[in-house]
Protein backbone atom coordinates (compact mmCIF):
# COMPACT_ATOMS: atom_id res chain seq x y z
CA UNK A 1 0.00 0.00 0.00
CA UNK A 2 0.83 3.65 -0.72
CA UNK A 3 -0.10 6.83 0.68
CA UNK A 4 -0.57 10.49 0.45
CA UNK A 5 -1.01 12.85 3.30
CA UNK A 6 -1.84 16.43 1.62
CA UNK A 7 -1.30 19.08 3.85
CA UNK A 8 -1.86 22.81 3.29
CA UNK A 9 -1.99 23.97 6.62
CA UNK A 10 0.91 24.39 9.28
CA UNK A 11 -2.18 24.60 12.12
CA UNK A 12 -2.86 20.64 11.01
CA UNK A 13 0.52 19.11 11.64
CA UNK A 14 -0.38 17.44 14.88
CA UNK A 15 -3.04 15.57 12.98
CA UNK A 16 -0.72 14.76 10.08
CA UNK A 17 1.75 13.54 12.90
CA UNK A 18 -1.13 11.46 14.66
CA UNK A 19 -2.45 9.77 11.37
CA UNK A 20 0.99 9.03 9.92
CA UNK A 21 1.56 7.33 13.19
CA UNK A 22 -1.81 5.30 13.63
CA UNK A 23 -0.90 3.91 10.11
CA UNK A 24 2.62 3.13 10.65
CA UNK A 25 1.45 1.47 13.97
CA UNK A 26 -1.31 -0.43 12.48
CA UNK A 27 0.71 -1.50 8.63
CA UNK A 28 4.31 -0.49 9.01
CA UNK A 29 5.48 -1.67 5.59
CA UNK A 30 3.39 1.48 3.72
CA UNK A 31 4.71 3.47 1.91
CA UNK A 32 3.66 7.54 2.67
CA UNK A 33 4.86 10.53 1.74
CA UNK A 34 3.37 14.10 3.02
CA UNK A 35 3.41 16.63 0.75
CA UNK A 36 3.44 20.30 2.23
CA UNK A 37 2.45 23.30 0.46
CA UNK A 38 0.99 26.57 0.98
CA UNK A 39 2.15 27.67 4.29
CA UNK A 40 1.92 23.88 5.67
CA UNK A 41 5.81 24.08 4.12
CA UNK A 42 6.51 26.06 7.50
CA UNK A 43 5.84 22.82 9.71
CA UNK A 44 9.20 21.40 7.77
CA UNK A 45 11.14 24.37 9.81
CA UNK A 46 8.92 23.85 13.45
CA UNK A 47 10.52 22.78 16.77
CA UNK A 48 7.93 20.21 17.29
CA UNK A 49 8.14 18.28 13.90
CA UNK A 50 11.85 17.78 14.19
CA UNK A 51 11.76 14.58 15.92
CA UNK A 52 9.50 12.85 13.80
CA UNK A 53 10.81 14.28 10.52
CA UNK A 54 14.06 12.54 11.89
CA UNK A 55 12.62 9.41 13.24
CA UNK A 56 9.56 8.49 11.23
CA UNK A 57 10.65 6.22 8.14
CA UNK A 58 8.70 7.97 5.28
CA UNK A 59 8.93 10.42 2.29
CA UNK A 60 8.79 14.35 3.08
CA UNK A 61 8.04 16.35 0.14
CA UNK A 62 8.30 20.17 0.09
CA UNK A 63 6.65 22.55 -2.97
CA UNK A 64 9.60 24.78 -4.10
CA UNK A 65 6.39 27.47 -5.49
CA UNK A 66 4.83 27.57 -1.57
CA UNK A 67 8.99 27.88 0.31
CA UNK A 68 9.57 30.85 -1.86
CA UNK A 69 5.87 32.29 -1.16
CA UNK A 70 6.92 31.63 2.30
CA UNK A 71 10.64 33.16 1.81
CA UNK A 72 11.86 29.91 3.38
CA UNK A 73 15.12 28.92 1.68
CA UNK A 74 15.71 25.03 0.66
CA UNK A 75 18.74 25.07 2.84
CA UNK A 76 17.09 25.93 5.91
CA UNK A 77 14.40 22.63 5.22
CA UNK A 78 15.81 19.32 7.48
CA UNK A 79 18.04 16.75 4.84
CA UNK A 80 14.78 14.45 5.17
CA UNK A 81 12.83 17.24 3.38
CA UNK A 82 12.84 16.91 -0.71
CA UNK A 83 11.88 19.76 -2.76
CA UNK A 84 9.12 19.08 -5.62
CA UNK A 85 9.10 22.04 -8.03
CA UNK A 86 5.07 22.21 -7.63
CA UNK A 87 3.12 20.56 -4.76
CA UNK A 88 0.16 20.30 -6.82
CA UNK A 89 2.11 18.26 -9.52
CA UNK A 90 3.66 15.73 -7.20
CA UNK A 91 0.18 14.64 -5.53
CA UNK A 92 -0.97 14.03 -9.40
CA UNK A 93 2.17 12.57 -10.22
CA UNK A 94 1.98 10.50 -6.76
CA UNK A 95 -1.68 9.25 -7.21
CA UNK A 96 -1.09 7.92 -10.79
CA UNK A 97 1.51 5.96 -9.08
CA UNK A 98 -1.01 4.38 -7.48
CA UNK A 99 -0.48 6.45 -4.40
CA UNK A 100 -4.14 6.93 -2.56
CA UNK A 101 -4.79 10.49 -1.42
CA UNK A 102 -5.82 11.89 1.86
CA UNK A 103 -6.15 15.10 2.79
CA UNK A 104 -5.18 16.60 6.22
C-alpha cells in the first residue's frame, strides 16, 4: 500500500503527525509521503516536527512554489525534506503511481 497525506496547513501538523503514526502502527510496511504546500511548508522548519521528521521512516516532500511564497530557503528545510518544483504536480504525479490520497 501507498499513501498520500496532503497538507496545506501548518495549524494541522499534529493531525498529520497522529495519522501518519496510527498507520505506521497499524501497517508499518506502507509506503507515505506528506506533501506540504501553501504555508503547511513552514511545519518542515517547526521545533515540534523535528523529531519525527528525523525518526519516522517515510517520504517528506516540500513545494519549491509555496517555500519561496513563504521566503523559506531550501537550505534551511531538514536533509529528510525533498523539494518538488510544484506541490500540486507531485500529488498528481503520486496518485497515478497508485499512491491513494488523503487530505489533512
Amino acid at each position: 500500500m501507498q499513501v498520500v497525506f496532503h497538507i496545506d496547513d501548518v495549524e494541522r501538523w499534529g493531525r498529520v503527525r497522529a495519522n501518519v503514526q496510527n498507520l505506521l502502527k497499524e501497517t508499518p510496511t506502507i509506503q507515505i509521503v506528506i506533501t506540504a504546500n501553501s504555508d503547511a511548508v513552514k511545519g518542515y522548519l517547526l521545533e515540534d516536527n523535528q523529531a519525527f521528521i528525523a525518526d519516522t521512516p517515510i517520504a517528506f516532500h516540500a513545494c519549491r512554489n509555496a517555500l519561496r511564497g513563504q521566503a523559506i530557503a531550501e537550505e534551511q528545510l531538514p536533509q529528510q525534506v525533498t523539494v518538488v518544483p510544484a506541490g500540486v504536480l507531485d500529488l498528481v504525479e503520486l496518485q497515478t503511481k497508485g499512491y491513494s490520497y488523503i487530505k489533512v
